[in-house]
C-alpha atoms as a PDB file:
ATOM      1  CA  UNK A   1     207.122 172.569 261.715  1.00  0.00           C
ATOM      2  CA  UNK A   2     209.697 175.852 262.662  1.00  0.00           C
ATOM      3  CA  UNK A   3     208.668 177.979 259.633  1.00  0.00           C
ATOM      4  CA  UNK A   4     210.309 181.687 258.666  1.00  0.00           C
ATOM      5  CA  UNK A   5     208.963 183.912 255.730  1.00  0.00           C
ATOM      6  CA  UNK A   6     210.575 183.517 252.381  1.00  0.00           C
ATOM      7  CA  UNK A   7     213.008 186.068 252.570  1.00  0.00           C
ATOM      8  CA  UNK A   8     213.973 185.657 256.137  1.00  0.00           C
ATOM      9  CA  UNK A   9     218.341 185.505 256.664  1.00  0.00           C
ATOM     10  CA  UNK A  10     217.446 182.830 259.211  1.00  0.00           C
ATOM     11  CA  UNK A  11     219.031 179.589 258.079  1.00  0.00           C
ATOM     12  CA  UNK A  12     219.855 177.504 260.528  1.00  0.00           C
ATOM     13  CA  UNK A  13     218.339 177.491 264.397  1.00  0.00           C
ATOM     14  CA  UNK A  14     221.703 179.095 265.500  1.00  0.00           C
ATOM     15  CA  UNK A  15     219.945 181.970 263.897  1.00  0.00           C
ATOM     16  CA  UNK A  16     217.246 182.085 266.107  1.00  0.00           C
ATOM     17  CA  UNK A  17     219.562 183.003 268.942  1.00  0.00           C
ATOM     18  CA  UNK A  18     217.520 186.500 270.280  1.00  0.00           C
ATOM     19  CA  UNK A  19     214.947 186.333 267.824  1.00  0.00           C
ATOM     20  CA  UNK A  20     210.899 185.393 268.725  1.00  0.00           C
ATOM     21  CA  UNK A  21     209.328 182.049 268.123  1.00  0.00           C
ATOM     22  CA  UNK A  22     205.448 182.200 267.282  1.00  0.00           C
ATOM     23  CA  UNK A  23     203.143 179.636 269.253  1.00  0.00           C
ATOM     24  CA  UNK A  24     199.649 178.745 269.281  1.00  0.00           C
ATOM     25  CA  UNK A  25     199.858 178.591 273.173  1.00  0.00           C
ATOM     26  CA  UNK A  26     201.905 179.264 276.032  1.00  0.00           C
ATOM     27  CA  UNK A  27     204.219 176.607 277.406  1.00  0.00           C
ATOM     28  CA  UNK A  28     202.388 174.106 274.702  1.00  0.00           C
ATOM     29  CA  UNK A  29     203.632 170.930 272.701  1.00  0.00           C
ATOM     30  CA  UNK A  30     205.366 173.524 270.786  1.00  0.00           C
ATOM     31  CA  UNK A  31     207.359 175.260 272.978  1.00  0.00           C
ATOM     32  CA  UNK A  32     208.475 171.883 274.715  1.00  0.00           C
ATOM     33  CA  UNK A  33     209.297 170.135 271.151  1.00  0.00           C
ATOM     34  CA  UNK A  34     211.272 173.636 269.696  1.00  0.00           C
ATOM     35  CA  UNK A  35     212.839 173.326 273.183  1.00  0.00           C
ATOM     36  CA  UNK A  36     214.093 169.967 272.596  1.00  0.00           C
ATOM     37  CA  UNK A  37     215.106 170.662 269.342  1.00  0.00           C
ATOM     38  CA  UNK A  38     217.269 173.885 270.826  1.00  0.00           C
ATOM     39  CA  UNK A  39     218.625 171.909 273.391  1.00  0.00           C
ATOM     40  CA  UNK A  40     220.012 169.556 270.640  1.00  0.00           C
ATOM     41  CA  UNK A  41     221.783 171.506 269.083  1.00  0.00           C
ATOM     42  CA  UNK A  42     223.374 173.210 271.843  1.00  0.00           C
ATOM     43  CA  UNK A  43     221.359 176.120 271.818  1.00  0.00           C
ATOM     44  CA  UNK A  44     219.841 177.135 275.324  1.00  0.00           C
ATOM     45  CA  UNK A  45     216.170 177.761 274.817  1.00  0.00           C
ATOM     46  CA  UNK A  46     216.621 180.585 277.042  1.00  0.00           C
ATOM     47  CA  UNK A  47     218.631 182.576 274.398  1.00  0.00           C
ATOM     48  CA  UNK A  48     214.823 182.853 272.154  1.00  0.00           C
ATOM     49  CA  UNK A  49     211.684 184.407 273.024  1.00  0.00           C
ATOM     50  CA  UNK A  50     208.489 182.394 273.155  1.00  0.00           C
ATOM     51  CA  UNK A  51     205.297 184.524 272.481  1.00  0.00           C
ATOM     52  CA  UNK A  52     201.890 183.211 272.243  1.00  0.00           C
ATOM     53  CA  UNK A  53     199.591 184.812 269.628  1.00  0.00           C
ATOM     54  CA  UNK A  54     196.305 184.869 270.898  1.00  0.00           C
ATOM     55  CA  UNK A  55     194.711 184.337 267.679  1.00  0.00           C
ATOM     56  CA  UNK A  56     196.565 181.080 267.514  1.00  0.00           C
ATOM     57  CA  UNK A  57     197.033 178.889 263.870  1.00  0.00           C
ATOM     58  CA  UNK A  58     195.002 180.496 261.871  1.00  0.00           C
ATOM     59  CA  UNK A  59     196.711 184.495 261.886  1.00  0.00           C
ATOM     60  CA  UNK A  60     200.300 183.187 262.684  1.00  0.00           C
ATOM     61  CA  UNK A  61     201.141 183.067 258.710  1.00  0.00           C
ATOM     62  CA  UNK A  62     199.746 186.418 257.754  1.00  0.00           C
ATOM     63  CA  UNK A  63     201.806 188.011 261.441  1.00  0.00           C
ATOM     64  CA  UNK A  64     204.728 186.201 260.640  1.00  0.00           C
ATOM     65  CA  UNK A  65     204.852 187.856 257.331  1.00  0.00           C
ATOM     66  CA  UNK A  66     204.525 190.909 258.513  1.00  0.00           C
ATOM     67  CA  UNK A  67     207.149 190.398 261.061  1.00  0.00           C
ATOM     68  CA  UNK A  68     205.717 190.187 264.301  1.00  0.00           C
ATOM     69  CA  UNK A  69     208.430 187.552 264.697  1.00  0.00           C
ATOM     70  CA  UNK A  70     211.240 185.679 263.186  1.00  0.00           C
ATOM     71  CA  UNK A  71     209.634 182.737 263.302  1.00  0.00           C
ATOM     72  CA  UNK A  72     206.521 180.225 264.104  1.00  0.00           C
ATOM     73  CA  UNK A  73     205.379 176.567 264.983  1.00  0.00           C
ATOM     74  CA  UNK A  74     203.094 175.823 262.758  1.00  0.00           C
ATOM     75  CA  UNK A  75     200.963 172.944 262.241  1.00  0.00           C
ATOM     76  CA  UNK A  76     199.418 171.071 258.610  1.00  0.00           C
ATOM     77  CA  UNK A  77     197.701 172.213 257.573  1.00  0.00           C
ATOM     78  CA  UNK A  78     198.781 175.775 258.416  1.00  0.00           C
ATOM     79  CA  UNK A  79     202.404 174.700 257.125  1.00  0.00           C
ATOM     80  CA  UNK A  80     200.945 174.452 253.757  1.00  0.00           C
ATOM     81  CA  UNK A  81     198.951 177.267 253.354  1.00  0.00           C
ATOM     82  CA  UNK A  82     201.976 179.701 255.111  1.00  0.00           C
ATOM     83  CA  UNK A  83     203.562 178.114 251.979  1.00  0.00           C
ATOM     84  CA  UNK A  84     200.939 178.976 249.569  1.00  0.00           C
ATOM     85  CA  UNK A  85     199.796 182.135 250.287  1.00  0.00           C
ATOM     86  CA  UNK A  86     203.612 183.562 251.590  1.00  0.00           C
ATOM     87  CA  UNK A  87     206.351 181.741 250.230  1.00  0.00           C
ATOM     88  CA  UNK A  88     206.988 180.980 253.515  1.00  0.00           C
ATOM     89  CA  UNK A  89     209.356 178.318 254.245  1.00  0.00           C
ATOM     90  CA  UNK A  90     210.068 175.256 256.583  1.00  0.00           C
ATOM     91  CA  UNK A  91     213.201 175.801 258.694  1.00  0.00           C
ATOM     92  CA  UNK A  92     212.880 172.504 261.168  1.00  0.00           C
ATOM     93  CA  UNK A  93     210.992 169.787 260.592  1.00  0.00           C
ATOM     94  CA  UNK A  94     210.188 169.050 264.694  1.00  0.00           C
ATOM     95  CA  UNK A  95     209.854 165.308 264.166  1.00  0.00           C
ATOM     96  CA  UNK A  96     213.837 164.551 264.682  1.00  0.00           C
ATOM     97  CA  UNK A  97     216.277 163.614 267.228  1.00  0.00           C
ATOM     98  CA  UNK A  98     215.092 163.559 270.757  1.00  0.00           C
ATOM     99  CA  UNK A  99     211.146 164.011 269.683  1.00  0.00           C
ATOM    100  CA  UNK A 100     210.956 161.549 266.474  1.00  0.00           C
ATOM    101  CA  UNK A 101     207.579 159.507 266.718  1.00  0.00           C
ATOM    102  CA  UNK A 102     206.551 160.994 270.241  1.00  0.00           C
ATOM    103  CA  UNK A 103     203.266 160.897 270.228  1.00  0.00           C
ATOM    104  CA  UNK A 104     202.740 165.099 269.658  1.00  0.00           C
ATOM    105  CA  UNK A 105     204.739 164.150 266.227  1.00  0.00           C
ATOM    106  CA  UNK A 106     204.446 160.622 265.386  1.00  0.00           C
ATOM    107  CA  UNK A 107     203.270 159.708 261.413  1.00  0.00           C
ATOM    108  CA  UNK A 108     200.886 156.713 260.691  1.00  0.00           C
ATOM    109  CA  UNK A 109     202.046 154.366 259.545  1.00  0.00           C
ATOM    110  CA  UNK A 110     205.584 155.196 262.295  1.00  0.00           C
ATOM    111  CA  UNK A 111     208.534 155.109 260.495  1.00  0.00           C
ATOM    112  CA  UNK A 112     210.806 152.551 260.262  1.00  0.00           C
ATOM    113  CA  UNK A 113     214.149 151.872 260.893  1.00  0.00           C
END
């Protein structure tokens, strides 16, 4: 998942457009699926800035609230607790168009239809 804290004014991933993305590692299954997701959309993922944290899933709810970026990839269940603990909220789900059921994002049983 793209989360963003509660209050953020992003609401849509034209939003992103010059804001930083949160990832658990550099040029990881993140980056490439937010890429792809970007790229849909018409958005360049040149026009966003990918930054590692170094202290990976774990701290990225707790920095993202305290804005070290606009948003982060998150994974469960890191989703749910950024949800818990900070209101935060789910902007993409990264399981749609180009990346549905790759095997980064896939859900057991796969989805049908």
């Amino acid at each position: 998942m793209l989360v963003v804290p509660a209050n953020s004014p992003i609401k849509s991933l034209a939003d992103l457009v010059g804001k930083k993305i949160a990832l658990n590692g550099t040029n990881s299954i993140g980056t490439l699926l937010i890429s792809a997701l970007l790229a849909e959309y018409d958005i360049s993922p040149a026009k966003v800035t990918f930054v590692t944290d170094p202290d990976g899933f774990p701290a990225m709810p707790a920095e993202l609230q305290d804005g070290a970026w606009s948003a982060a990839f998150l994974a469960e269940p890191y989703v749910t607790l950024a949800g818990e603990d900070y209101g935060e909220r789910e902007l993409a789900d990264l399981d749609q168009g180009a990346t549905m059921n790759s095997p980064s994002t896939a859900t057991w049983p796969p989805r049908r239809g």
